[in-house]
Protein backbone atom coordinates (compact mmCIF):
# COMPACT_ATOMS: atom_id res chain seq x y z
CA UNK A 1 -3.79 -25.36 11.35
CA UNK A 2 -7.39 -24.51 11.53
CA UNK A 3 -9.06 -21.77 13.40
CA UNK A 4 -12.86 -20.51 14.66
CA UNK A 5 -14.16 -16.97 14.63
CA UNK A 6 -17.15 -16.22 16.45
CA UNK A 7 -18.67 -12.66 16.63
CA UNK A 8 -21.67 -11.11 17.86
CA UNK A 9 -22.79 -7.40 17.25
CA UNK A 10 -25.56 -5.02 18.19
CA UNK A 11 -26.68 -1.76 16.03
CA UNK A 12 -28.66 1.37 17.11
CA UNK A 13 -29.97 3.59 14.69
CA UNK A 14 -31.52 7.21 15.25
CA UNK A 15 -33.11 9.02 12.13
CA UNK A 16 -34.90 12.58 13.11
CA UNK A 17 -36.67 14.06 10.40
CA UNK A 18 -33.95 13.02 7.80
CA UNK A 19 -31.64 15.84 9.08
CA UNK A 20 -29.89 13.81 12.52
CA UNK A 21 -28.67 10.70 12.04
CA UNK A 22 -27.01 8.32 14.37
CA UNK A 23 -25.34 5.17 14.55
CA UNK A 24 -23.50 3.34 17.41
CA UNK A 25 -22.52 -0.49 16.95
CA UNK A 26 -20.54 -2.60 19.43
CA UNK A 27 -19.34 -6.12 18.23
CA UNK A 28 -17.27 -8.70 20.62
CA UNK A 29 -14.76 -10.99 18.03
CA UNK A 30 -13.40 -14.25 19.66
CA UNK A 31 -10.58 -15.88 17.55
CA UNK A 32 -9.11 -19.09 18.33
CA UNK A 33 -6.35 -17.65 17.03
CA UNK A 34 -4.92 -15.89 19.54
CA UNK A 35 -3.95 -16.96 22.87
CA UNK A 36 -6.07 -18.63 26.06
CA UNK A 37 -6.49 -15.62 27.93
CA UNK A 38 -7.55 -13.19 25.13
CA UNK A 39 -9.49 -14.58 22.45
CA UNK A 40 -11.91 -11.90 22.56
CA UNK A 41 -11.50 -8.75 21.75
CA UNK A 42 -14.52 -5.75 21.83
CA UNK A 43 -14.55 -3.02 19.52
CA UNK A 44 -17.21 -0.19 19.58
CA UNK A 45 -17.96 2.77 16.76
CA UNK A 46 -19.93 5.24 16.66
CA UNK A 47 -21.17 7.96 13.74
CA UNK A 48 -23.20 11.13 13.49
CA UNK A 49 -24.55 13.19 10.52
CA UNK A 50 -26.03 16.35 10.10
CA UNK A 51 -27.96 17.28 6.70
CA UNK A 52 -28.15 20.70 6.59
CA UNK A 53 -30.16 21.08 3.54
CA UNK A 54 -32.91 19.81 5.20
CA UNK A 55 -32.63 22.76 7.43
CA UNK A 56 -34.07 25.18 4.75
CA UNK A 57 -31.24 27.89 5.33
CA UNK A 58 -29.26 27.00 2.58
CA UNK A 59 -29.11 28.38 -1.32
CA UNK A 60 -31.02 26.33 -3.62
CA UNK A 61 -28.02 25.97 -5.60
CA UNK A 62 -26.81 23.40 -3.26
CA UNK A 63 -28.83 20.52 -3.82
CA UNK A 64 -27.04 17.99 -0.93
CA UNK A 65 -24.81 19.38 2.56
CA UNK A 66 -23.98 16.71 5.13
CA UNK A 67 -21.42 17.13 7.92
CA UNK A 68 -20.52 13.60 8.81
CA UNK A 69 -18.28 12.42 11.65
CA UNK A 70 -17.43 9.44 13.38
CA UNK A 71 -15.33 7.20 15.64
CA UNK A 72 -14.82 3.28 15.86
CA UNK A 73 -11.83 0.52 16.78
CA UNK A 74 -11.56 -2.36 14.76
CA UNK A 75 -9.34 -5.70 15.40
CA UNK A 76 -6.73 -7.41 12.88
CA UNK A 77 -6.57 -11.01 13.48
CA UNK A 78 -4.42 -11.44 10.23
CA UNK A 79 -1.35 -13.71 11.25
CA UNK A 80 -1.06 -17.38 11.20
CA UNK A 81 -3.46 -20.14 12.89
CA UNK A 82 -1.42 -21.92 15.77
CA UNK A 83 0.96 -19.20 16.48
CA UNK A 84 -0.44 -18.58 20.25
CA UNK A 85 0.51 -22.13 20.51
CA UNK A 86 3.80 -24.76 20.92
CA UNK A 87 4.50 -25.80 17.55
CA UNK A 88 6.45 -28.60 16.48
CA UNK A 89 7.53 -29.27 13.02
CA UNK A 90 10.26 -31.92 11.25
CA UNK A 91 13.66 -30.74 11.14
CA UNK A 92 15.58 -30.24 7.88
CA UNK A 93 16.38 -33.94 6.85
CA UNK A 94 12.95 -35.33 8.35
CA UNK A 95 14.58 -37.76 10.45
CA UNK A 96 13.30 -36.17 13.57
CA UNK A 97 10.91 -32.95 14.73
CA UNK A 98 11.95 -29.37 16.30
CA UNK A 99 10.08 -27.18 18.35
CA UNK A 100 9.32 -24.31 15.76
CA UNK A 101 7.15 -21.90 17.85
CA UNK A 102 7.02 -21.22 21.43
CA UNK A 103 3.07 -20.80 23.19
CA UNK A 104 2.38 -17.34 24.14
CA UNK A 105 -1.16 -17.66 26.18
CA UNK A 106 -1.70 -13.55 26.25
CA UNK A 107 -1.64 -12.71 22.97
CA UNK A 108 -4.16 -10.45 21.98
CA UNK A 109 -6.00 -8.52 19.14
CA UNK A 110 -4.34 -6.38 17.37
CA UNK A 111 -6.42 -2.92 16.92
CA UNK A 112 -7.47 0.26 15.07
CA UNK A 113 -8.84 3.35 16.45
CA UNK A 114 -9.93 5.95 13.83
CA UNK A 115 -11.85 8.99 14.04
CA UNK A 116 -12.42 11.09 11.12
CA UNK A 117 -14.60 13.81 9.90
CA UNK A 118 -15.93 15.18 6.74
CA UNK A 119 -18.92 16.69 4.28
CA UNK A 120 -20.43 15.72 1.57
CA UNK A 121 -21.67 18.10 -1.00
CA UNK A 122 -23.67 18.52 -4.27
CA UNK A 123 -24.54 21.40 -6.75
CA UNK A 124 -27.38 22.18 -9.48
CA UNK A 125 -29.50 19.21 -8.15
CA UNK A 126 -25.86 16.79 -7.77
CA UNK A 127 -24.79 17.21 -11.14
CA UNK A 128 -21.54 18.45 -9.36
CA UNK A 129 -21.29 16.40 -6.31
CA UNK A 130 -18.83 14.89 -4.19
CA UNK A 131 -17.09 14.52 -0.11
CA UNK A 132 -14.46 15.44 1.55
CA UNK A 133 -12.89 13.68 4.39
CA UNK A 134 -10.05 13.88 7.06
CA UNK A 135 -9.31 10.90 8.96
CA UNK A 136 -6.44 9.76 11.61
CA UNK A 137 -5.72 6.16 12.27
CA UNK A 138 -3.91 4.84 15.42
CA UNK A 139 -2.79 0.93 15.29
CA UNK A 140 -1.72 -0.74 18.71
CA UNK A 141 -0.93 -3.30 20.38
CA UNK A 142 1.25 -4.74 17.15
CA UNK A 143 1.62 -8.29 16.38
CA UNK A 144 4.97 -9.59 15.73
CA UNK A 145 6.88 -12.59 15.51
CA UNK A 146 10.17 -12.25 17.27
CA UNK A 147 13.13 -15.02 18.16
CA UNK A 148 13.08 -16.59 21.54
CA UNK A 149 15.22 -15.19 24.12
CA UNK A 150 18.07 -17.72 24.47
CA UNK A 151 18.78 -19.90 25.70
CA UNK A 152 15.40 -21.18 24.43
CA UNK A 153 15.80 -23.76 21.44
CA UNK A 154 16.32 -21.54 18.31
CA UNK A 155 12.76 -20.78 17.43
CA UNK A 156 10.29 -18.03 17.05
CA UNK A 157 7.23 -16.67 18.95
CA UNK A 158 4.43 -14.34 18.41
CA UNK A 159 3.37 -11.28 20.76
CA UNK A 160 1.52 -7.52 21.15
CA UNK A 161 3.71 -4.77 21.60
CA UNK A 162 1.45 -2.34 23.20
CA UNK A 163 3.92 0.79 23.50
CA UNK A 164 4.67 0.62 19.64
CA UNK A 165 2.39 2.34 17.39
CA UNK A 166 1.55 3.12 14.24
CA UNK A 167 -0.06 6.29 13.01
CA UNK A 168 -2.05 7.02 9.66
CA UNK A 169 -3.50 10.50 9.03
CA UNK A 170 -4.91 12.11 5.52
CA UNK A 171 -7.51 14.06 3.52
CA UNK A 172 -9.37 12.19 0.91
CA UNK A 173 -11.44 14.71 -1.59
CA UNK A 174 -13.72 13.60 -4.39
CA UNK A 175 -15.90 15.21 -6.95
CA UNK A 176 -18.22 13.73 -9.76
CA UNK A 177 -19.51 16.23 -12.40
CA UNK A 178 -21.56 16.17 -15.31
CA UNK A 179 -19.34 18.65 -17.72
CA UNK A 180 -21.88 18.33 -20.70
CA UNK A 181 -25.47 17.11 -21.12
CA UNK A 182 -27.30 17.31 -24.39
CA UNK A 183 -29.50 14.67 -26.06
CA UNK A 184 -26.95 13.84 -28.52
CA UNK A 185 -23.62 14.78 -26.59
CA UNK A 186 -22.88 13.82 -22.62
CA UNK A 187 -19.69 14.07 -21.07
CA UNK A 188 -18.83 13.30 -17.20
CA UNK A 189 -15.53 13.07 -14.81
CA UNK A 190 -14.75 11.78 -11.77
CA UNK A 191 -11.70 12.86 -9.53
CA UNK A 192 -10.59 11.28 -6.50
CA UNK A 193 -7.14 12.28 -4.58
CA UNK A 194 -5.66 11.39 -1.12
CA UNK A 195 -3.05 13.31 1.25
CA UNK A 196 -1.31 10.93 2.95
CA UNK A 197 0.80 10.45 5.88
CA UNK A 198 2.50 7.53 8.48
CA UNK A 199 4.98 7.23 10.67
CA UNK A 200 5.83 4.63 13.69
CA UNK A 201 6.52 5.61 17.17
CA UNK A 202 8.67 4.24 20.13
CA UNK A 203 9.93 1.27 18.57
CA UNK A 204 13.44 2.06 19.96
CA UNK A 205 11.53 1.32 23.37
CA UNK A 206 11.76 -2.46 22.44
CA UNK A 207 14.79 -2.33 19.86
CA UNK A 208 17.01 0.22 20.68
CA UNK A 209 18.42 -0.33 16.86
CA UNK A 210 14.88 -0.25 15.34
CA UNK A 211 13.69 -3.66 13.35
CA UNK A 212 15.38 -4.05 10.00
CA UNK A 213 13.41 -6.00 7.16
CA UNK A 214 13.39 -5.35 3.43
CA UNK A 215 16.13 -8.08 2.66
CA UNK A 216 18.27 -7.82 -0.68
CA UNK A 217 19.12 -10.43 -2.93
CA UNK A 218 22.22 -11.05 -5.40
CA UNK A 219 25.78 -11.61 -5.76
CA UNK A 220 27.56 -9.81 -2.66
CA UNK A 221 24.43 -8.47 -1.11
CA UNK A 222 22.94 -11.92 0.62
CA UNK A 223 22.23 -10.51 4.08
CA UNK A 224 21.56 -6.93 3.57
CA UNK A 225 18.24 -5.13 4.57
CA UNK A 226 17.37 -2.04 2.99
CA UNK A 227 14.70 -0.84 5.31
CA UNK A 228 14.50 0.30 8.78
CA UNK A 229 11.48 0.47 10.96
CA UNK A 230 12.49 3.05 13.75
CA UNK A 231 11.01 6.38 16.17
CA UNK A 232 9.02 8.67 13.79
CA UNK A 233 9.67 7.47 10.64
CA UNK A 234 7.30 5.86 7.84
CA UNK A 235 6.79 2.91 7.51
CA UNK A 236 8.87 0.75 5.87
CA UNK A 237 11.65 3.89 5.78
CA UNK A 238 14.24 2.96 2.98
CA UNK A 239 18.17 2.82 5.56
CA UNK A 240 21.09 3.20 2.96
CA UNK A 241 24.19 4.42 2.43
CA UNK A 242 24.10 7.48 0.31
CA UNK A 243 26.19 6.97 -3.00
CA UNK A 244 28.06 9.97 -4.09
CA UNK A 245 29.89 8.48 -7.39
CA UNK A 246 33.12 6.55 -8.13
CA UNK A 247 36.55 6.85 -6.95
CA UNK A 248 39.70 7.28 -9.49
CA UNK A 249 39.83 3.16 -9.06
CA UNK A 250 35.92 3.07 -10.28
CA UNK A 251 35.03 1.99 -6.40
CA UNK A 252 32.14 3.29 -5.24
CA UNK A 253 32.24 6.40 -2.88
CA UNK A 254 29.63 6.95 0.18
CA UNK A 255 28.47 9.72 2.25
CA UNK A 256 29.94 10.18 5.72
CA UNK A 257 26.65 10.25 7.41
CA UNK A 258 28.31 10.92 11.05
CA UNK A 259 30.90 12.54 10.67
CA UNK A 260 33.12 10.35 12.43
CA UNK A 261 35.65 10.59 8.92
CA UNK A 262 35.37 6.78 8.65
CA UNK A 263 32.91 5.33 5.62
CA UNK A 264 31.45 2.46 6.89
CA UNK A 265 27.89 1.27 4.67
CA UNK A 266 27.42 -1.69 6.86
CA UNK A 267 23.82 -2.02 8.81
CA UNK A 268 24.39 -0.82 12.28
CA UNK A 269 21.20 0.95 13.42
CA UNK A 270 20.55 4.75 14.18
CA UNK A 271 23.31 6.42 16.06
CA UNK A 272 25.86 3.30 15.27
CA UNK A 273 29.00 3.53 13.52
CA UNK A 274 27.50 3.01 10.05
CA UNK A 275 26.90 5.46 7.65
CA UNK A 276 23.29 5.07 6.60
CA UNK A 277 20.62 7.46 6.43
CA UNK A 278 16.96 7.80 6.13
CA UNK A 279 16.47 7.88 2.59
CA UNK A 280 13.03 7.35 1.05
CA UNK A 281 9.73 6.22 1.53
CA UNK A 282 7.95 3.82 -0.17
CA UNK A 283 4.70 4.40 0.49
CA UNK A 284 3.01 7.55 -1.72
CA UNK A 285 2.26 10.77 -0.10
CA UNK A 286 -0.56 11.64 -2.79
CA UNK A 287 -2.68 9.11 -4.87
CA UNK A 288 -5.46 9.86 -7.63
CA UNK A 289 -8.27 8.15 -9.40
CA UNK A 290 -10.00 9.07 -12.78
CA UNK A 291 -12.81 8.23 -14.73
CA UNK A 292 -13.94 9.57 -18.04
CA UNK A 293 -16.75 8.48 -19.56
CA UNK A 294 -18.52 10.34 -22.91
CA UNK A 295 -21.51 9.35 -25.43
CA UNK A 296 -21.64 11.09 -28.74
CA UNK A 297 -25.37 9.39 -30.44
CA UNK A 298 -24.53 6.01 -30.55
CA UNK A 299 -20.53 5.86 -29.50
CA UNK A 300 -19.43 5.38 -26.13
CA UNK A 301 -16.56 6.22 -24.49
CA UNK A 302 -14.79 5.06 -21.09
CA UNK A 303 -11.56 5.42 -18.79
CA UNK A 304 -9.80 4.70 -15.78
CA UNK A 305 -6.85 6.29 -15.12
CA UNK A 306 -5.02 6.01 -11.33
CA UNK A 307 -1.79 7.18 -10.18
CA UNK A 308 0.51 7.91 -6.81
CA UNK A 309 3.22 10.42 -6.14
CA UNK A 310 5.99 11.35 -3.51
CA UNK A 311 7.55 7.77 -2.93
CA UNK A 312 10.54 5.38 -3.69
CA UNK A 313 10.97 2.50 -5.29
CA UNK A 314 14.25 0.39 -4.75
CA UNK A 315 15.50 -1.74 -7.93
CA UNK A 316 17.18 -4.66 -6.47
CA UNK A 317 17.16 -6.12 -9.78
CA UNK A 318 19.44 -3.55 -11.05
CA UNK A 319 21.14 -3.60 -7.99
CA UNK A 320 22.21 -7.69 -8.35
CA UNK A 321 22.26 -8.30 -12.08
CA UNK A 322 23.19 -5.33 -14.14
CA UNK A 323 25.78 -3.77 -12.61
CA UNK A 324 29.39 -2.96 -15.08
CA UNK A 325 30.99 -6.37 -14.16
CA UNK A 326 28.01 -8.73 -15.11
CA UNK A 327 29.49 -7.70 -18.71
CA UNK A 328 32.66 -9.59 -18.04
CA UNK A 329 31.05 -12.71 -17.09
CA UNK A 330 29.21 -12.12 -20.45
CA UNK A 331 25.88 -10.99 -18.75
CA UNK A 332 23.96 -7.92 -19.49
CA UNK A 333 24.35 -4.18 -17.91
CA UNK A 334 22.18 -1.51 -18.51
CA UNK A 335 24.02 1.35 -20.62
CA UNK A 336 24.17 3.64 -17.61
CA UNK A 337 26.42 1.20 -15.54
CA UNK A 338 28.44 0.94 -18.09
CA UNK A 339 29.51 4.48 -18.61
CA UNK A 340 29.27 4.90 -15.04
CA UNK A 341 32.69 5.35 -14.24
CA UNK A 342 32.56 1.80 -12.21
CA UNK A 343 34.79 -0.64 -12.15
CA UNK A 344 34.72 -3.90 -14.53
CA UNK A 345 35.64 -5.91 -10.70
CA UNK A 346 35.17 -4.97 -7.28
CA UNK A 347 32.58 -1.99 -8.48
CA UNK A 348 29.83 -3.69 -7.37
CA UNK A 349 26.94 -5.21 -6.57
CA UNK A 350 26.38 -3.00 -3.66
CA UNK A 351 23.70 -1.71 -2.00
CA UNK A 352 23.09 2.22 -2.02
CA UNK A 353 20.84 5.19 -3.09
CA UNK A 354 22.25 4.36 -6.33
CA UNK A 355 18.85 1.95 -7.07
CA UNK A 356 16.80 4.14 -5.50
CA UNK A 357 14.17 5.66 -7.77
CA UNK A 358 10.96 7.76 -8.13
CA UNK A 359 7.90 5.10 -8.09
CA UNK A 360 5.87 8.39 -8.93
CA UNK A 361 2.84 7.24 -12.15
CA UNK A 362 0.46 7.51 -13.74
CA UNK A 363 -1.63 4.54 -15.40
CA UNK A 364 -4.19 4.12 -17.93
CA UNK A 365 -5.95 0.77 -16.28
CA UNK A 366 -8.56 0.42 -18.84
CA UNK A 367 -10.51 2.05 -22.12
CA UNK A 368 -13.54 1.04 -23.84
CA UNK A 369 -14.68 2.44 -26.64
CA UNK A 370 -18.23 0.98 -28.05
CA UNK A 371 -20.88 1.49 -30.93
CA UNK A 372 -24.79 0.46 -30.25
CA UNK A 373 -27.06 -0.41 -32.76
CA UNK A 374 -30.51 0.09 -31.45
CA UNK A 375 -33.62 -1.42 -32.70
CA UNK A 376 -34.78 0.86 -35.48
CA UNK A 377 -31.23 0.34 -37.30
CA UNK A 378 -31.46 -3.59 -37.21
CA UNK A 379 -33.87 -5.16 -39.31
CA UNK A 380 -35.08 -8.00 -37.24
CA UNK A 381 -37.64 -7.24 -34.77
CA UNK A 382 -36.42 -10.03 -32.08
CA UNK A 383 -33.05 -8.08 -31.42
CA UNK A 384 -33.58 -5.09 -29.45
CA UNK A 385 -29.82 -3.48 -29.64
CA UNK A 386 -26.35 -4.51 -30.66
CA UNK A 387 -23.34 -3.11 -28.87
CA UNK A 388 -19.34 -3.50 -30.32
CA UNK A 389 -17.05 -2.44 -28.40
CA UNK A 390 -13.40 -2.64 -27.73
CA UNK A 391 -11.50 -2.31 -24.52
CA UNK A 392 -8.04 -1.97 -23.74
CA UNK A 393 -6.30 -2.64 -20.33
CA UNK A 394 -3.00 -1.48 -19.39
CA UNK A 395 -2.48 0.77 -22.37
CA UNK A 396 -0.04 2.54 -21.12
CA UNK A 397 2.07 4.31 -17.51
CA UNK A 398 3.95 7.01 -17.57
CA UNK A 399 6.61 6.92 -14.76
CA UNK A 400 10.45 8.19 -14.41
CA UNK A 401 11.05 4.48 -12.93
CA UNK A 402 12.73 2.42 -15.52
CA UNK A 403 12.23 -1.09 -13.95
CA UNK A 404 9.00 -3.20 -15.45
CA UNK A 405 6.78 -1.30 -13.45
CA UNK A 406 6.37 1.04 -10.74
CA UNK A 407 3.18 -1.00 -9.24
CA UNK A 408 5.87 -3.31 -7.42
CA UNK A 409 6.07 -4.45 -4.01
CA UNK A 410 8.23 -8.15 -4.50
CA UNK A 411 8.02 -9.86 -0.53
CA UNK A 412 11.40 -9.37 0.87
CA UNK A 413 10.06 -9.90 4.82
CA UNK A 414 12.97 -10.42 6.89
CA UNK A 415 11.62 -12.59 10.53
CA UNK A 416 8.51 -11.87 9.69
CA UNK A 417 8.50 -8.12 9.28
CA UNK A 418 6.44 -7.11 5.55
CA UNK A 419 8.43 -4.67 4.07
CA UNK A 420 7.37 -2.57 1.11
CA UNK A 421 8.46 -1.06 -2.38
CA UNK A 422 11.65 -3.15 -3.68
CA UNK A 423 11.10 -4.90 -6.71
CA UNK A 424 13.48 -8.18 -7.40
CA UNK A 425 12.74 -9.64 -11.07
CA UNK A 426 9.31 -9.06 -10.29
CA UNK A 427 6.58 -10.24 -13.61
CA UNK A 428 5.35 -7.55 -15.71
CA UNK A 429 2.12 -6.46 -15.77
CA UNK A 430 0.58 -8.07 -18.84
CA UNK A 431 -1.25 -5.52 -21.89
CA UNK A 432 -4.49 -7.09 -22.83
CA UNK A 433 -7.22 -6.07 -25.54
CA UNK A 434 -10.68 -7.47 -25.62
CA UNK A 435 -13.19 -7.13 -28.55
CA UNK A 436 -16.49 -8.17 -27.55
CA UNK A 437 -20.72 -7.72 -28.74
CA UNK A 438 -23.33 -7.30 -26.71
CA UNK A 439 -27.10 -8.20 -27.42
CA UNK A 440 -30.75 -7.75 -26.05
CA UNK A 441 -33.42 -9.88 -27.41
């Protein structure tokens, strides 16, 4: 289906002498979108600077000082078109049509509320210059797609949980320097890093069990979710049993989680009889950017490096296809699951920590290296400079994660519910090298 937005905003600006500055913008967002009695939603922000080096207090080594801090909401519209409304669709042989969403005339924006602070700095006239910045991030009134509460016909329907949220907090830090500046020689780096942090709160207030998506495919494991959403945990919280080896029959042996002296794997939900735990999380606690860049005469040199650390990564493809019994259907197993200790039949698949892994990496995205010919080394006086070069992308990652690649997130949404960080036979991530010349007439 199709859908209108319509917006209107207003600005306000306030500049004093270059050293106060002041912004405040309101904008009002309708959406056809969402449902008759809330298609608009109104989201203000606000943000204030002080430049202190226009104060005159400061040492003249610091060329640039600016507290900054600010406050704003903004509104997610990003779900289907038609989902506030009764939706009817054919049913599974075409012969007839089924009622596959149910109207729900309140449903609202989803929004954001973020404040943050931070500076921004610079050194010896910004040749070392950068910012640092904390922010916190508060999402509300979720959007999610749940079934209909029988005994409506068997379909789904969209609404705002307005209890539920969803926090984001971190420090972001940044610094550009010039390391070396000669006329023949320059050399420069840029660092960036983030601290980060989420968690979701008082789900258990609508689903005493938490809402389970992440859902895992294969042989024996059609039906199983791998990922919990639940009361202050991250998002997207990996919820497995915890392997602990093989038996003397090569079956695999699990963690009594509560104690009860019954192993039970099965999904149940926190404080059920299962034995699953809070395992991982998928999304990094720390990630990092870097650029190098270098001339030397005529040669240039550039790089772009990024990575992320403290997160999980669950390998459903090792998990379905090469566990120690594919061998005896004549399939492929890695070598560690076949000197696990499994057994040839009944030792799997199964889902555990077992294909949980460190999605910690770090990744050269792209190099260039290049060679200019300027106009007093070319002999015709209509070219004014020649540049080779050669660039490489994807060169290469280093990572303890021994799927394809650690850059993964294949959709396993269960109901609608995203989840995050299991790869399934996802594509690799293609090498590619480019050789290329540049020219000014």
């Amino acid at each position: 289906p199709s859908f209108e937005l319509q917006s209107f905003f207003g600005r306000a600006n306030i500049n004093y002498k270059s050293k106060y500055l002041l912004t405040a913008t309101l904008r009002a967002d309708g959406s056809s979108k969402f449902g008759e009695n809330n298609q608009y939603g109104y989201f203000p922000s606000v943000g204030a600077a002080w430049r202190l080096t226009e104060e005159g207090f400061l040492p003249e080594a610091i060329s640039e000082f600016k507290l900054r801090g600010s406050w704003g909401i903004t509104g997610n519209q990003e779900f289907p078109a038609g989902s506030a409304q009764t939706q009817f669709g054919p049913t599974g042989d075409g012969t007839a049509l089924q009622q596959d969403n149910v109207a729900n005339p309140n449903l609202q924006w989803e929004s954001v509320a973020q404040w943050g602070i931070g500076f921004d700095y610079g050194f010896l006239n910004n040749r070392i210059k950068g910012s640092v910045d904390y922010f916190n991030r508060t999402t509300n009134d979720l959007l999610f797609r749940l079934p209909a509460i029988q005994p409506a016909p068997n379909v789904n329907y969209w609404t705002n949980f307005d209890d539920i949220e969803v926090l984001n907090s971190g420090f972001e830090f940044s610094i550009n320097a010039g390391i070396i500046e000669t006329e023949d020689f320059t050399f420069d780096v840029s660092y960036n890093m983030a601290f980060l942090e989420n968690k979701i709160k008082n789900v258990s207030n609508q689903f005493p069990l938490g809402i389970p998506t992440g859902e895992i495919n294969g042989r024996s494991l059609s039906g199983q979710r791998a990922q919990l959403l639940y009361d202050n945990q991250p998002l997207y919280e990996f919820y497995l049993p915890i392997f602990e080896g093989y038996d003397a029959a090569g079956l695999p042996i699990y963690k009594d989680t509560n104690g009860d002296g019954v192993v039970n794997p099965n999904f149940d939900g926190p404080g059920g009889a299962s034995d699953r735990d809070f395992v991982g999380d998928p999304n990094p606690d720390i990630t990092i950017g870097i650029a190098l860049n270098a001339r030397y005469k005529n040669f240039d040199m550039g790089a772009n490096l990024n990575g992320a650390y403290g997160h999980q990564i669950f390998d459903n493809t090792n998990a379905a296809l090469f566990y120690k019994g594919a061998v005896t259907s004549g399939d492929n197993a890695t070598y560690q699951e076949v000197n696990s200790g499994a057994a040839e039949t009944g030792g799997g698949p199964f889902l555990s920590t077992k294909d949980l892994q460190s999605g910690d990496f770090l990744r050269l995205n792209n190099l260039t290296v290049g060679y200019t010919l300027d106009s007093q080394s070319i002999s015709t006086n209509w070219i004014q400079s020649l540049r080779f070069y050669v660039t490489g992308q994807n060169l290469f990652v280093i990572t303890p994660y021994d799927g394809f690649d650690p850059e993964v997130n294949t959709n396993k949404e269960v109901d609608g519910v995203p989840s995050f960080g299991i790869d399934y036979t996802s594509y690799p991530r293609s090498r590619g090298f480019v050789i290329g010349l540049n020219a000014n007439f």
